[in-house]
C-alpha atoms as a PDB file:
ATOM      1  CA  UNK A   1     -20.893 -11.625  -5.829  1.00  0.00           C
ATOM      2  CA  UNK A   2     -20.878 -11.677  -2.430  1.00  0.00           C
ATOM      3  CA  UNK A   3     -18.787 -13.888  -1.286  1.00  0.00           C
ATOM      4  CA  UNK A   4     -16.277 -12.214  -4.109  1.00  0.00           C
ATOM      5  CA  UNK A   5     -16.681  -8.778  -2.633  1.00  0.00           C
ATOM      6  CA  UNK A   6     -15.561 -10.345   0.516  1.00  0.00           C
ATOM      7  CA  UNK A   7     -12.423 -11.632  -0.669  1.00  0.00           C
ATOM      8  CA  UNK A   8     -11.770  -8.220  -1.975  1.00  0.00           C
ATOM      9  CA  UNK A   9     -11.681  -6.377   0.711  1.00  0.00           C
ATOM     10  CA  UNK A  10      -9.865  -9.144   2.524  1.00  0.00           C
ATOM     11  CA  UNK A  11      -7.324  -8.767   0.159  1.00  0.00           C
ATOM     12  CA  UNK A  12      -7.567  -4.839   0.140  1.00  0.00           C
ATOM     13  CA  UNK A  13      -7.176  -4.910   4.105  1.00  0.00           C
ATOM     14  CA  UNK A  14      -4.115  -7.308   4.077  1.00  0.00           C
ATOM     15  CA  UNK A  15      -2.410  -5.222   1.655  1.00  0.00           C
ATOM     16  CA  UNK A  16      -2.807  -2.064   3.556  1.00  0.00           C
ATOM     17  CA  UNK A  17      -1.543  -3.313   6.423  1.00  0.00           C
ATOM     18  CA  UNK A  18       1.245  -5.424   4.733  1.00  0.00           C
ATOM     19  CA  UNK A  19       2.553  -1.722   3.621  1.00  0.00           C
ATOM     20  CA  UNK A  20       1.957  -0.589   7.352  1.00  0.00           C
ATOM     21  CA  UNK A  21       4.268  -3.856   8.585  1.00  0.00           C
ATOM     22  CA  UNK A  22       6.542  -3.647   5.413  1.00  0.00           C
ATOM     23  CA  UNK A  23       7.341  -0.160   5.379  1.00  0.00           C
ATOM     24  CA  UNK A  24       4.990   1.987   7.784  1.00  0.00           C
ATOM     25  CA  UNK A  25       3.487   3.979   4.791  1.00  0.00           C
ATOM     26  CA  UNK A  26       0.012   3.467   6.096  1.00  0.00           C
ATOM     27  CA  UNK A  27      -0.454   7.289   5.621  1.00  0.00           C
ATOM     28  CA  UNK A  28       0.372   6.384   1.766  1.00  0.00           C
ATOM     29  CA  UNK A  29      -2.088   3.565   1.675  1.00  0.00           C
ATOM     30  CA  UNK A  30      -4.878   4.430   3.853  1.00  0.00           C
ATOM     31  CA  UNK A  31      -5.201   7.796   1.592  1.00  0.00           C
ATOM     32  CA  UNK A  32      -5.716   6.003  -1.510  1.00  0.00           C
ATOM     33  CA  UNK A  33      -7.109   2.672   0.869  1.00  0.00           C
ATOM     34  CA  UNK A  34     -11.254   1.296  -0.693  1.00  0.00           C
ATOM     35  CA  UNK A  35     -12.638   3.607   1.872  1.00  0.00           C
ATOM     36  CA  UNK A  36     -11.989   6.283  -1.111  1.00  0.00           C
ATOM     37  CA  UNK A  37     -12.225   3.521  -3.702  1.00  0.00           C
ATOM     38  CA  UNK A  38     -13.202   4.977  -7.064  1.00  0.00           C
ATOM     39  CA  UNK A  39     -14.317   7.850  -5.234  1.00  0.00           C
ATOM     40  CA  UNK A  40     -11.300  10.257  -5.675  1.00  0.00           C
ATOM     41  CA  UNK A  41      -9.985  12.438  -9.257  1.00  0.00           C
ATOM     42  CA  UNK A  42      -7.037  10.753 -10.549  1.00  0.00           C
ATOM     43  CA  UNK A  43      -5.063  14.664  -9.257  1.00  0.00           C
ATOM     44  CA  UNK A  44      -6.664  14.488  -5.585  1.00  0.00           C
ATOM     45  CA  UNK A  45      -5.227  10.757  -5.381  1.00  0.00           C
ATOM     46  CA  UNK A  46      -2.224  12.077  -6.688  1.00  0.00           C
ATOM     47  CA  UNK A  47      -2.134  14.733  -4.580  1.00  0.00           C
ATOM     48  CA  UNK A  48      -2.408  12.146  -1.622  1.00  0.00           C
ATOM     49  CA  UNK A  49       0.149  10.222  -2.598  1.00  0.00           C
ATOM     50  CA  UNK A  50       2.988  13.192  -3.339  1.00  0.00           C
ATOM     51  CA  UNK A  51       2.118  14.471   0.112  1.00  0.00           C
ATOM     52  CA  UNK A  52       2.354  11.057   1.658  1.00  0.00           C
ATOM     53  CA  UNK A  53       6.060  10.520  -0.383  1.00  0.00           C
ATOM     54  CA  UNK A  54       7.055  14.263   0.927  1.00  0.00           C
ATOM     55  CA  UNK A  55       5.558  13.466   4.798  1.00  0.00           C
ATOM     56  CA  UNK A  56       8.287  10.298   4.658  1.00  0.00           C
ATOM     57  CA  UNK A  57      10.923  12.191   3.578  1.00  0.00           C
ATOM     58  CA  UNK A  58      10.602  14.305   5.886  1.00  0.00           C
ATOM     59  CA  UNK A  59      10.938  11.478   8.429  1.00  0.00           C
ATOM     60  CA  UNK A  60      13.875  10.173   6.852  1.00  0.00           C
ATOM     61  CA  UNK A  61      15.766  13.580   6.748  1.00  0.00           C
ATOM     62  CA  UNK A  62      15.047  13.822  10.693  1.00  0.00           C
ATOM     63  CA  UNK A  63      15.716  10.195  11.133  1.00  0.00           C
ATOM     64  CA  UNK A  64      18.956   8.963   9.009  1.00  0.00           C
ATOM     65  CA  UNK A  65      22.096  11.403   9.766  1.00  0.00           C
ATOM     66  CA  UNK A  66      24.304  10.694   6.440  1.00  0.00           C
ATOM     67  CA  UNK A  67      22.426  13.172   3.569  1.00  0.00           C
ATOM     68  CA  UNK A  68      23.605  10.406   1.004  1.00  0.00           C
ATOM     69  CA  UNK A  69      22.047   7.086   2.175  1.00  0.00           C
ATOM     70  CA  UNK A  70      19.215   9.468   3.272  1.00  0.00           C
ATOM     71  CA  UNK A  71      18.202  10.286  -0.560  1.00  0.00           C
ATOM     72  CA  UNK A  72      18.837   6.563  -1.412  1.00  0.00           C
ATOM     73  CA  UNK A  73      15.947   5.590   1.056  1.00  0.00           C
ATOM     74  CA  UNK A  74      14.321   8.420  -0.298  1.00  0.00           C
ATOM     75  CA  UNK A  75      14.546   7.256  -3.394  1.00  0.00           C
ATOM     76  CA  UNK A  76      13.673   3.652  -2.207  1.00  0.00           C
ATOM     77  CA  UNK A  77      10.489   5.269  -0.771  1.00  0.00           C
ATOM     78  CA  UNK A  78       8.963   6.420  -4.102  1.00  0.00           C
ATOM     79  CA  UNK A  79      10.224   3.314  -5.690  1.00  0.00           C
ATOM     80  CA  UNK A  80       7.528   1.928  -3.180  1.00  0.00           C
ATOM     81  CA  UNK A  81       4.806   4.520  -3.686  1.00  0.00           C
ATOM     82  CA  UNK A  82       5.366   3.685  -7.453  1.00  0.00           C
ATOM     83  CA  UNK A  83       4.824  -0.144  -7.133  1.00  0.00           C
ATOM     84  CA  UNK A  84       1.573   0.661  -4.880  1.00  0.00           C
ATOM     85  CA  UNK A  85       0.377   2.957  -7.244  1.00  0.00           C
ATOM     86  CA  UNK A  86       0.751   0.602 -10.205  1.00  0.00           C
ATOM     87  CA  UNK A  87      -0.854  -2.516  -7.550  1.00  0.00           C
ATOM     88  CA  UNK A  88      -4.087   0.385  -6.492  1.00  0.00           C
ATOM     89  CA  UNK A  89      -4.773   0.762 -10.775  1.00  0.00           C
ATOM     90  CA  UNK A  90      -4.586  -3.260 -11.294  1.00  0.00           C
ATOM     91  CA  UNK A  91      -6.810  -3.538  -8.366  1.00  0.00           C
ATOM     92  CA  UNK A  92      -9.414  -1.625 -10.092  1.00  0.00           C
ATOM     93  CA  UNK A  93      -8.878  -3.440 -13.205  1.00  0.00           C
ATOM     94  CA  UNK A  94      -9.582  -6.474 -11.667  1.00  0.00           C
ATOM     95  CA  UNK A  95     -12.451  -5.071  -9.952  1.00  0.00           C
ATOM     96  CA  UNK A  96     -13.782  -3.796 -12.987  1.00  0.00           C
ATOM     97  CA  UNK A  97     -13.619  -7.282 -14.607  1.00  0.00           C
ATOM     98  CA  UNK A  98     -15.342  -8.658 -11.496  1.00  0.00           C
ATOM     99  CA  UNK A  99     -18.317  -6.243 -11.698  1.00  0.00           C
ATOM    100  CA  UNK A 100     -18.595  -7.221 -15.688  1.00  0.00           C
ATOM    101  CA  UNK A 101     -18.520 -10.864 -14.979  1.00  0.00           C
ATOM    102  CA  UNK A 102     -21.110 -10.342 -12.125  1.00  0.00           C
ATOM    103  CA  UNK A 103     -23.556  -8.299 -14.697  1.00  0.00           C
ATOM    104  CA  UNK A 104     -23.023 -11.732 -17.024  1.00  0.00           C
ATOM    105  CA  UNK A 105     -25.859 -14.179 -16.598  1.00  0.00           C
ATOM    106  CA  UNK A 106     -23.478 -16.766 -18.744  1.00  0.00           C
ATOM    107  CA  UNK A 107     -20.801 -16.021 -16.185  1.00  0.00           C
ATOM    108  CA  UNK A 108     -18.999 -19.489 -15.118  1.00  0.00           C
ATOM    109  CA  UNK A 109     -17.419 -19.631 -11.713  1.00  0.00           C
ATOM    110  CA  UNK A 110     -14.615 -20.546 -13.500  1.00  0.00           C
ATOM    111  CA  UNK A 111     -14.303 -17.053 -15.311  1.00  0.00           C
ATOM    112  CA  UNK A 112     -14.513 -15.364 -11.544  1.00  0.00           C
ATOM    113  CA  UNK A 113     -11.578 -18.063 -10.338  1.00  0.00           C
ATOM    114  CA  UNK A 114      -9.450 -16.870 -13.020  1.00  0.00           C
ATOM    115  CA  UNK A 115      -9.796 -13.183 -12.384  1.00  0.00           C
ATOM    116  CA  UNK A 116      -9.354 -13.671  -8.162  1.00  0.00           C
ATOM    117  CA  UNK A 117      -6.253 -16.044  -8.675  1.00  0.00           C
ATOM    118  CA  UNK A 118      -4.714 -13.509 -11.457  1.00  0.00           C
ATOM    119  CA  UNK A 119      -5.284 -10.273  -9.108  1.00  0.00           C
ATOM    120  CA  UNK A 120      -4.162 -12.149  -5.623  1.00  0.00           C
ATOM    121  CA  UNK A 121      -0.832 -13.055  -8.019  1.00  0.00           C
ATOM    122  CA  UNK A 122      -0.115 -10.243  -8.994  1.00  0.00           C
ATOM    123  CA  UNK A 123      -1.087  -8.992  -5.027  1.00  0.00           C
ATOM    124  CA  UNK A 124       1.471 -11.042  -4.340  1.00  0.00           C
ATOM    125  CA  UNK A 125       4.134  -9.954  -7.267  1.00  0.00           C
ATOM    126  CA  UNK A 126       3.626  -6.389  -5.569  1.00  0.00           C
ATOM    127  CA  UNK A 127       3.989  -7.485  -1.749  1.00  0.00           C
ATOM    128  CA  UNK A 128       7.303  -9.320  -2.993  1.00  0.00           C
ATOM    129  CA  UNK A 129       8.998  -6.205  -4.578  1.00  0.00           C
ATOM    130  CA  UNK A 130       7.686  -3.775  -1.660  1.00  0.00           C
ATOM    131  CA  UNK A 131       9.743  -6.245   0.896  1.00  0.00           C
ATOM    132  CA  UNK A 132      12.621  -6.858  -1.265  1.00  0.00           C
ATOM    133  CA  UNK A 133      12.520  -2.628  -1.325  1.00  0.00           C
ATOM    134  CA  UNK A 134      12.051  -2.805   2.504  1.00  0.00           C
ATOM    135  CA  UNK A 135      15.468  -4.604   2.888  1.00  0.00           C
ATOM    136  CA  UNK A 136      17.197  -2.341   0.735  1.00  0.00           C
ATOM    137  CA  UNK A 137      15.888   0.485   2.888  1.00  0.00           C
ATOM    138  CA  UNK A 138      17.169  -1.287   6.127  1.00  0.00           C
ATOM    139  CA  UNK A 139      20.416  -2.403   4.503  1.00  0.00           C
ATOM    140  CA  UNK A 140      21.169   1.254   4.197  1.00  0.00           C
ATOM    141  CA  UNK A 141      20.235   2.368   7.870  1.00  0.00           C
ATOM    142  CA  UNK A 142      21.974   1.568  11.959  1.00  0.00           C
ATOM    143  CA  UNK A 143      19.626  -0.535  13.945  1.00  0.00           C
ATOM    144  CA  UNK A 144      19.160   3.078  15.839  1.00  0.00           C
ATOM    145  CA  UNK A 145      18.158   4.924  12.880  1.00  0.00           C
ATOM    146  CA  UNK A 146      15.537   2.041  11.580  1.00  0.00           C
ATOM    147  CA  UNK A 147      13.989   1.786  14.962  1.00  0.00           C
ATOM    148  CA  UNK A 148      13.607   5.982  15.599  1.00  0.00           C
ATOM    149  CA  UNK A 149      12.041   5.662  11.581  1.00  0.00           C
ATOM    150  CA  UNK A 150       9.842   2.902  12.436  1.00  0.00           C
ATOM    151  CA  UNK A 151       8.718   4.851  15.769  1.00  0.00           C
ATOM    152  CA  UNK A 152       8.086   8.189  14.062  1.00  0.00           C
ATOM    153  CA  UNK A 153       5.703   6.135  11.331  1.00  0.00           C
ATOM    154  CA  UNK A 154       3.973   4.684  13.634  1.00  0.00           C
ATOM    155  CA  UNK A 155       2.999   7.404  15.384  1.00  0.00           C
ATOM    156  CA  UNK A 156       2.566   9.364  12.199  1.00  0.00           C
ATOM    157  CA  UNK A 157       0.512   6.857  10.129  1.00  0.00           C
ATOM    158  CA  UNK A 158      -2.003   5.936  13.570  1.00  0.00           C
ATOM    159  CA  UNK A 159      -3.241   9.823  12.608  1.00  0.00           C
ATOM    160  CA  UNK A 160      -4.277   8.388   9.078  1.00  0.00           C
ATOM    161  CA  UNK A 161      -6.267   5.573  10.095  1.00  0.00           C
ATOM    162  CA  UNK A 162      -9.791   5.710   8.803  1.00  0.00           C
ATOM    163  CA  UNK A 163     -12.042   4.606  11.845  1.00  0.00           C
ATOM    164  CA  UNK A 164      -9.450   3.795  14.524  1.00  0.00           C
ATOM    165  CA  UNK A 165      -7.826   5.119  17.285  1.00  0.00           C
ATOM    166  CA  UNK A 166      -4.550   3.869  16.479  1.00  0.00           C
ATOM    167  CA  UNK A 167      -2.181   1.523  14.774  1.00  0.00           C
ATOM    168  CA  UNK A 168      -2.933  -2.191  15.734  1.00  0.00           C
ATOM    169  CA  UNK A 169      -0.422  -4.833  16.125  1.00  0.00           C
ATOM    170  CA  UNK A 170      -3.123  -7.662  15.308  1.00  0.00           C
ATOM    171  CA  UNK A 171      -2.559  -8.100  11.575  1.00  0.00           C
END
């Protein structure tokens, strides 16, 4: 179980910071991120989640001067917080499989394969829609207004970071 715990997180970490280089919603993701795993209501994630949405649309209404394209990225913006929603609840279905097929003696690695290739597809499913959603975002914005959005998320989601000083380029 391990080694399957490790490929987890892995996974957990690169899609937290694929949202961070994707769309700069880290304060979205690190809220809900498996520091707080299974440790949070289903109203306080919620609650994390509406405030993160709000937080960006506030940064779009300082950021993108036309009021209409402005509510279409809004709107763009909790498309995204939907589809990482949806990803965070099949991530703990797939986790929950994991821990039943660790508690089974019988278990086959086979059985775990299946599970790991199914969640990393559908990982993969929601890092595909999230960047298609990205462009649509961008196609709607100046080069000025994407870069002063980018900037102020940045600087806003480096506050959200669990145990770092800031946003890192690394990943």
């Amino acid at each position: 179980m391990f080694t399957v715990r490790l490929s987890q997180e892995g996974g957990m970490t690169k899609m937290r910071w694929m949202v961070l280089s994707v769309v700069g919603m880290l304060a979205l993701g690190g809220c809900s991120s498996h520091h707080h795993h299974g440790m949070m209501e289903s109203g306080k994630s919620d609650a994390y989640w509406q405030k993160g949405q709000q937080d960006m649309a506030g940064l779009i209404d300082r950021t993108v001067k036309d009021p209409a394209k402005a509510t279409q990225v809004k709107a763009l913006v909790g498309e995204i917080v939907t589809e990482l929603k949806a990803g965070r609840e099949q991530e703990r279905a797939y986790h929950r499989q994991l821990y039943t097929l660790n508690a089974s003696y019988t278990a086959s690695p086979e059985e775990f394969t299946k599970v790991l290739d199914e969640a990393n597809n559908q990982r993969m499913k929601t890092s595909a829609k999230i960047l298609s959603l990205r462009f649509k975002m961008k196609e709607l914005m100046t080069a000025d207004e994407w870069k002063g959005l980018s900037d102020q998320m940045l600087s806003y989601s480096s506050r959200y970071q669990h145990g770092s000083a800031g946003a890192k380029s690394s990943y």
